[in-house]
C-alpha atoms as a PDB file:
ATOM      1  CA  UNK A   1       0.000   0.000   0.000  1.00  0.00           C
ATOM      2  CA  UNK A   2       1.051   3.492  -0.928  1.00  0.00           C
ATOM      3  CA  UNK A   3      -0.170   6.800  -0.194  1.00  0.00           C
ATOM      4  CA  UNK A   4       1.473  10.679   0.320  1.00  0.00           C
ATOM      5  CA  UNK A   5       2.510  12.236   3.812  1.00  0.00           C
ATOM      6  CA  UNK A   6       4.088  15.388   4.108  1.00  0.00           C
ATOM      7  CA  UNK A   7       7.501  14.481   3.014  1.00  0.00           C
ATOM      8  CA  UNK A   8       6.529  12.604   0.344  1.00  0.00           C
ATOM      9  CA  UNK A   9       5.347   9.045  -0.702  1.00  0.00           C
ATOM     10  CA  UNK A  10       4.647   6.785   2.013  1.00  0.00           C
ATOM     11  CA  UNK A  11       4.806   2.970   1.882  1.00  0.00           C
ATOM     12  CA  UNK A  12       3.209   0.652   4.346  1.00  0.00           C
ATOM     13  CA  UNK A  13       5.275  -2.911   4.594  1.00  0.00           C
ATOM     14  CA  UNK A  14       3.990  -5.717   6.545  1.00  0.00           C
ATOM     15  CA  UNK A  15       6.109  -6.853   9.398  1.00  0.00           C
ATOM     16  CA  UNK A  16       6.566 -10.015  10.848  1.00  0.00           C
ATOM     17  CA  UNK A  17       8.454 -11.226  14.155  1.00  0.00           C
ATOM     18  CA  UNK A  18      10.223 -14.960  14.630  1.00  0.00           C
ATOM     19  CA  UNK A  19      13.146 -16.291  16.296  1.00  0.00           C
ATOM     20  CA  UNK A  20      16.631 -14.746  14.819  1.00  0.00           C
ATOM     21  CA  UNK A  21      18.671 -17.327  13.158  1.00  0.00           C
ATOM     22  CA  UNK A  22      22.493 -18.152  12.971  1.00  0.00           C
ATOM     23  CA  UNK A  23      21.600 -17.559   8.946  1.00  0.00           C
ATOM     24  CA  UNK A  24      20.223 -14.422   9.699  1.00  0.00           C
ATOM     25  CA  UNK A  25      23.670 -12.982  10.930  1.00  0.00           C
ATOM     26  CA  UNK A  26      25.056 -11.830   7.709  1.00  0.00           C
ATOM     27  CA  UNK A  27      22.666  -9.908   7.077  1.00  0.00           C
ATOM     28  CA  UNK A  28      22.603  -8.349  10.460  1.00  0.00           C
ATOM     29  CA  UNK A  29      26.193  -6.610  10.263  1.00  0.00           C
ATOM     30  CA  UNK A  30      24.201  -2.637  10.511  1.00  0.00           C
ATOM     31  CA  UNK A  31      23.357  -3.641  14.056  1.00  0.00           C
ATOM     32  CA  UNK A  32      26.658  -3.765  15.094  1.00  0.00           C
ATOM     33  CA  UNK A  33      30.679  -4.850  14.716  1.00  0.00           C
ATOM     34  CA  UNK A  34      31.737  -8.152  14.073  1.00  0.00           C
ATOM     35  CA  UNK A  35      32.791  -8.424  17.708  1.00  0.00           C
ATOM     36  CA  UNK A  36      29.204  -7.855  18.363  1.00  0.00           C
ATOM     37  CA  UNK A  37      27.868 -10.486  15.861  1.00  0.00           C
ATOM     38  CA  UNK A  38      29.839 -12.858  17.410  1.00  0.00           C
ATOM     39  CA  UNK A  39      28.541 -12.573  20.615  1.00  0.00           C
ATOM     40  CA  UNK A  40      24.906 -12.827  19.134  1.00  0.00           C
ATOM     41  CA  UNK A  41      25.565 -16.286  17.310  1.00  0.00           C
ATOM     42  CA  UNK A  42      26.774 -16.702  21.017  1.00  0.00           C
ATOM     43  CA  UNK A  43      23.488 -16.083  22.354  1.00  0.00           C
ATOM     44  CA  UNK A  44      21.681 -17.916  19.582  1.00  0.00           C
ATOM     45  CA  UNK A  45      23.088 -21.014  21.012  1.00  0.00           C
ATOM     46  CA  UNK A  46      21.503 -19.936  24.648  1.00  0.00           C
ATOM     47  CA  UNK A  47      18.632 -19.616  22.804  1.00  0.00           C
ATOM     48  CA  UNK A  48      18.491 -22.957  21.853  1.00  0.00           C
ATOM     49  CA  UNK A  49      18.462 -24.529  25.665  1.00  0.00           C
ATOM     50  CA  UNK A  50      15.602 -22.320  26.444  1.00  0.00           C
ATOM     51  CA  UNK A  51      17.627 -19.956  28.915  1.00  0.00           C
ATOM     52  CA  UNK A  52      17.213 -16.910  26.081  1.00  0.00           C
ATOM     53  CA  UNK A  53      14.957 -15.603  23.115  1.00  0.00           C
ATOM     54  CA  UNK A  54      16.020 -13.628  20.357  1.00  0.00           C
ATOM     55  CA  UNK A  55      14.118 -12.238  18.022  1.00  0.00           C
ATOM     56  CA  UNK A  56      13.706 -10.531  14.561  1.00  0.00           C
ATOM     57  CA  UNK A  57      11.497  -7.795  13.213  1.00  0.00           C
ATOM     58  CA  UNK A  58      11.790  -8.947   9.621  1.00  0.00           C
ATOM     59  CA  UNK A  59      10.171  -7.499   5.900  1.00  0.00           C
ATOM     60  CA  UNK A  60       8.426  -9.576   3.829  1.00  0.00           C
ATOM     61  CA  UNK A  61      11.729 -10.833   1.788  1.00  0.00           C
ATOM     62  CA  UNK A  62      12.654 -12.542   5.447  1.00  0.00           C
ATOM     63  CA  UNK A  63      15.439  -9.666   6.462  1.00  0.00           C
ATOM     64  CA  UNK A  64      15.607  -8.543   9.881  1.00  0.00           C
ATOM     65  CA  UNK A  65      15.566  -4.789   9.959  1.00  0.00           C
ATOM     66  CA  UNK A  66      15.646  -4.618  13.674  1.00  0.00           C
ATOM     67  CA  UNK A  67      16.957  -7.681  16.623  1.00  0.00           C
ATOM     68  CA  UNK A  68      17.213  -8.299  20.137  1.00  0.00           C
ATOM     69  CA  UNK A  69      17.387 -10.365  23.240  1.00  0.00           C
ATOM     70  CA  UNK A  70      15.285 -11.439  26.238  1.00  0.00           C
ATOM     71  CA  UNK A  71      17.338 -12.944  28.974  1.00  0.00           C
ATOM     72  CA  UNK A  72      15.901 -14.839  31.391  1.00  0.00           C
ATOM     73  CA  UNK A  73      18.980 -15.205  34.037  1.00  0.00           C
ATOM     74  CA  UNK A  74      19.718 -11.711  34.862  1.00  0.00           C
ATOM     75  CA  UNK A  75      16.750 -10.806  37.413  1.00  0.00           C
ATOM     76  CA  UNK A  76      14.366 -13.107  39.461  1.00  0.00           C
ATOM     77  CA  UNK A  77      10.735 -12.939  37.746  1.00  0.00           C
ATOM     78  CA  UNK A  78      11.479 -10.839  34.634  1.00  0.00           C
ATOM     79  CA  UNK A  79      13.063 -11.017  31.279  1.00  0.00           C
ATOM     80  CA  UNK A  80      15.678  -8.702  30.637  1.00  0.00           C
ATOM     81  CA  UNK A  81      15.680  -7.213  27.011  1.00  0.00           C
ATOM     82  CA  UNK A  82      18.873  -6.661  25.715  1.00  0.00           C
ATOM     83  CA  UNK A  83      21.175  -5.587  22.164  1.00  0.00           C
ATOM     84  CA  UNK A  84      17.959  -4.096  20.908  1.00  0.00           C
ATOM     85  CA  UNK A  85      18.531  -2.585  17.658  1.00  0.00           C
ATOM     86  CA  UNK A  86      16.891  -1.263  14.240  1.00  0.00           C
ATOM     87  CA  UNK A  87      18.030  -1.017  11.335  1.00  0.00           C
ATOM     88  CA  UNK A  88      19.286   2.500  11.597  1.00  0.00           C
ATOM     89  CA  UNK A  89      17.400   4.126   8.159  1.00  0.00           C
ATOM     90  CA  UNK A  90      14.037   2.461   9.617  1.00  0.00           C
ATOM     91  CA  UNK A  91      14.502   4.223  13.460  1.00  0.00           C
ATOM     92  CA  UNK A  92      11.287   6.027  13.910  1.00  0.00           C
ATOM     93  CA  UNK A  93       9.017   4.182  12.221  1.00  0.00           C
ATOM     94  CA  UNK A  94       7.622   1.856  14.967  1.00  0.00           C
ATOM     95  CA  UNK A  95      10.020  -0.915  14.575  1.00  0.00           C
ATOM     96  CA  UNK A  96      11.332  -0.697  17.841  1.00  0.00           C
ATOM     97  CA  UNK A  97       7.762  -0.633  19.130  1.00  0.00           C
ATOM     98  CA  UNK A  98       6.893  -3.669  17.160  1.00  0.00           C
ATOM     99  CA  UNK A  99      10.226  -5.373  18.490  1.00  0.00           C
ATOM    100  CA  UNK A 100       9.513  -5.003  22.253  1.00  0.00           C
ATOM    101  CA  UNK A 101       6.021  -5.708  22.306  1.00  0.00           C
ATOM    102  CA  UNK A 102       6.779  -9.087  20.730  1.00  0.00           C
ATOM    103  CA  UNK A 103       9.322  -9.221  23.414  1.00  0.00           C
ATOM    104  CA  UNK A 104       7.041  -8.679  26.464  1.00  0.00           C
ATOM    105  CA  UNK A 105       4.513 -11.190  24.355  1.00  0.00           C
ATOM    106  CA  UNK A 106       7.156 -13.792  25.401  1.00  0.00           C
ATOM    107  CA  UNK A 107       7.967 -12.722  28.725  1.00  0.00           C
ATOM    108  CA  UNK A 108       4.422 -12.975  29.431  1.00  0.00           C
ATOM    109  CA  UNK A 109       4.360 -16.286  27.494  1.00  0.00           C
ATOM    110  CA  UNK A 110       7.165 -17.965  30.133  1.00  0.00           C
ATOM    111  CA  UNK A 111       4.758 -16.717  33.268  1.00  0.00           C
ATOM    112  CA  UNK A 112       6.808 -13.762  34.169  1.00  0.00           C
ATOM    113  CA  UNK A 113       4.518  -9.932  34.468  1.00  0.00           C
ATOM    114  CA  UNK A 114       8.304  -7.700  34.023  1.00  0.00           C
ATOM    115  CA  UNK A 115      10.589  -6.785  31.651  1.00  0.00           C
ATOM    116  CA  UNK A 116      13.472  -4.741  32.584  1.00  0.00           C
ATOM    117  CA  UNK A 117      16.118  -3.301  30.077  1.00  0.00           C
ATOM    118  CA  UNK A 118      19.330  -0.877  30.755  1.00  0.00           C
ATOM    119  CA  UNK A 119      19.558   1.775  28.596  1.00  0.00           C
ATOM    120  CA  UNK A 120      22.580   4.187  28.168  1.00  0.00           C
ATOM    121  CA  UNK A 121      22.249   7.721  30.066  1.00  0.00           C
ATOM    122  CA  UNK A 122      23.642   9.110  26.894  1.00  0.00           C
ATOM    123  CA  UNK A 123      21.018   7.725  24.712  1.00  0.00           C
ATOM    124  CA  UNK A 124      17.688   9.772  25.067  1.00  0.00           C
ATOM    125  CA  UNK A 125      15.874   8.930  22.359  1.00  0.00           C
ATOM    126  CA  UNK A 126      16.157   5.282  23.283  1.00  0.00           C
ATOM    127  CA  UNK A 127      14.930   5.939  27.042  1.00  0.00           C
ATOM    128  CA  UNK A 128      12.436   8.183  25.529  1.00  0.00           C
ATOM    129  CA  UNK A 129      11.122   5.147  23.300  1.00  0.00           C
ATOM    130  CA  UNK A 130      10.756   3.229  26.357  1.00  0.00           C
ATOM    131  CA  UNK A 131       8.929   5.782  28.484  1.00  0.00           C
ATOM    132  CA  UNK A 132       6.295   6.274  25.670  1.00  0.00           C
ATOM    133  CA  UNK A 133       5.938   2.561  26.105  1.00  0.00           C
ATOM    134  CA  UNK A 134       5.019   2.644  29.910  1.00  0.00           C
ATOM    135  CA  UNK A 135       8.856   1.753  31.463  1.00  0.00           C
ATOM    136  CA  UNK A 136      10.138   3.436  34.746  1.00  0.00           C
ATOM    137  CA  UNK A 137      13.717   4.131  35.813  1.00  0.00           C
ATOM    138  CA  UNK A 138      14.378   2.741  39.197  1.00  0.00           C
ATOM    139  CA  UNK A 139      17.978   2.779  39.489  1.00  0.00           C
ATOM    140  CA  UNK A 140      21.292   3.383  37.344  1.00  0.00           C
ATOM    141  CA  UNK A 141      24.195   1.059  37.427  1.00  0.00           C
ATOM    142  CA  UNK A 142      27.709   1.321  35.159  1.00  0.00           C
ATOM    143  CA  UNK A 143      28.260  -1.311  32.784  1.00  0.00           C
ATOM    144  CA  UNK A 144      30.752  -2.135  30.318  1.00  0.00           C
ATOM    145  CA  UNK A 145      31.405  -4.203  27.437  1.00  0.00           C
ATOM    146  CA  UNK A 146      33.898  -5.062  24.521  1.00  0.00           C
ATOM    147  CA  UNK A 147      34.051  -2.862  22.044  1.00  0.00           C
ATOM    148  CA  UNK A 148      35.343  -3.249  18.155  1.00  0.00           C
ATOM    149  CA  UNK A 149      36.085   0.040  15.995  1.00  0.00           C
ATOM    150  CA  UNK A 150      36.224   0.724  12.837  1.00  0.00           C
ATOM    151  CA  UNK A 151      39.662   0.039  12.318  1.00  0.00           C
ATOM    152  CA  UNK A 152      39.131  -3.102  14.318  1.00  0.00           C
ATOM    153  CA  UNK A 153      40.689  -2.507  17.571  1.00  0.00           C
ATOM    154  CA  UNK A 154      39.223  -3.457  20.527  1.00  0.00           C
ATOM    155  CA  UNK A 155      38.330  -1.252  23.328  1.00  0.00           C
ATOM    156  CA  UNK A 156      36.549  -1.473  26.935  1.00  0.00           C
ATOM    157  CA  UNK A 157      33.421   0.684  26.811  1.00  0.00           C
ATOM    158  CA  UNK A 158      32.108   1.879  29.878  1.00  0.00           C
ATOM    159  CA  UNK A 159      28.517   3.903  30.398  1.00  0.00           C
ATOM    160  CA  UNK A 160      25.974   4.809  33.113  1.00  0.00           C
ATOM    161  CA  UNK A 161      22.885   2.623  32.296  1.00  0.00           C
ATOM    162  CA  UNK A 162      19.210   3.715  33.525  1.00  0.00           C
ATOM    163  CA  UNK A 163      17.799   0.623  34.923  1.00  0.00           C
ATOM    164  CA  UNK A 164      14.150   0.527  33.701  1.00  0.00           C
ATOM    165  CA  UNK A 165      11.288  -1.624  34.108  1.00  0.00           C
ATOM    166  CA  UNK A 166       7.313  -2.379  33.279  1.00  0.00           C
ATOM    167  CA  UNK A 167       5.003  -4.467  34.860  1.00  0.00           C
ATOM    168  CA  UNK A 168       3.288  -6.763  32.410  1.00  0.00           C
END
């Protein structure tokens, strides 16, 4: 379906959301460095004993255009999302929304009523995303991570993280 908005031609895609798949990673690479991929096919594999889900907002053609985790090990009763991402020319266009509603479908699904998620203090349109969505801060807690650059070295990045949760 087409039709005209105020910047032009707008075109309405259908969506759908399924499990992410080690075949899916190649096509994956805008959500982050290899380093990152990595640990993804690493989480695929948690995944498959149960202890994680990972999902994919996908197009019609099968591509993911946006990923991410629930882990169900982090916090007693609730499923932590985590490495959300979308496709960065598709941000703003409800992906994300799309994304973590499936992901609090499955929380729901394994008998849990939270979700909690960290976001970085530096990202606001990300917190703002999930504030519009009905999540809380409660806390704040540092947290770091491997990073890749560009050029391929590795690096230890460090942020202040918003804790943030919603009952189900």
């Amino acid at each position: 379906m087409t039709g005209t908005g105020e910047s032009g031609p707008v075109v309405t895609v259908p969506l759908t959301v399924r499990d992410l798949t080690p075949a899916d990673l190649p096509s994956c690479g805008w959500s982050g460095s290899p380093l990152h991929l990595e640990n993804v096919a690493r989480q695929l594999a948690r995944a498959r004993l149960g202890e994680v889900d990972y999902l994919a907002v996908c197009t019609p053609s099968g591509t993911p255009v946006a990923k991410g985790g629930v882990d169900y090990g982090v916090r007693a009763g609730a499923g932590t999302l985590w490495q959300l991402a979308v496709l960065p020319a598709l941000r703003s266009c409800g992906i994300g929304s799309v994304l973590i509603a499936a992901a609090e479908r499955r929380i729901l699904g394994r008998g849990l009523d939270r979700a909690e998620l960290a976001v970085e203090e530096d990202n606001p349109r990300a917190r703002a995303l999930y504030e519009r969505l009905g999540y809380t801060a409660y806390g704040r807690e540092k947290q770091s991570w491997d990073a890749q650059g560009p050029d391929g070295t590795m690096r230890r990045h460090e942020a202040w993280c918003a804790l943030m949760r919603k009952r189900l």
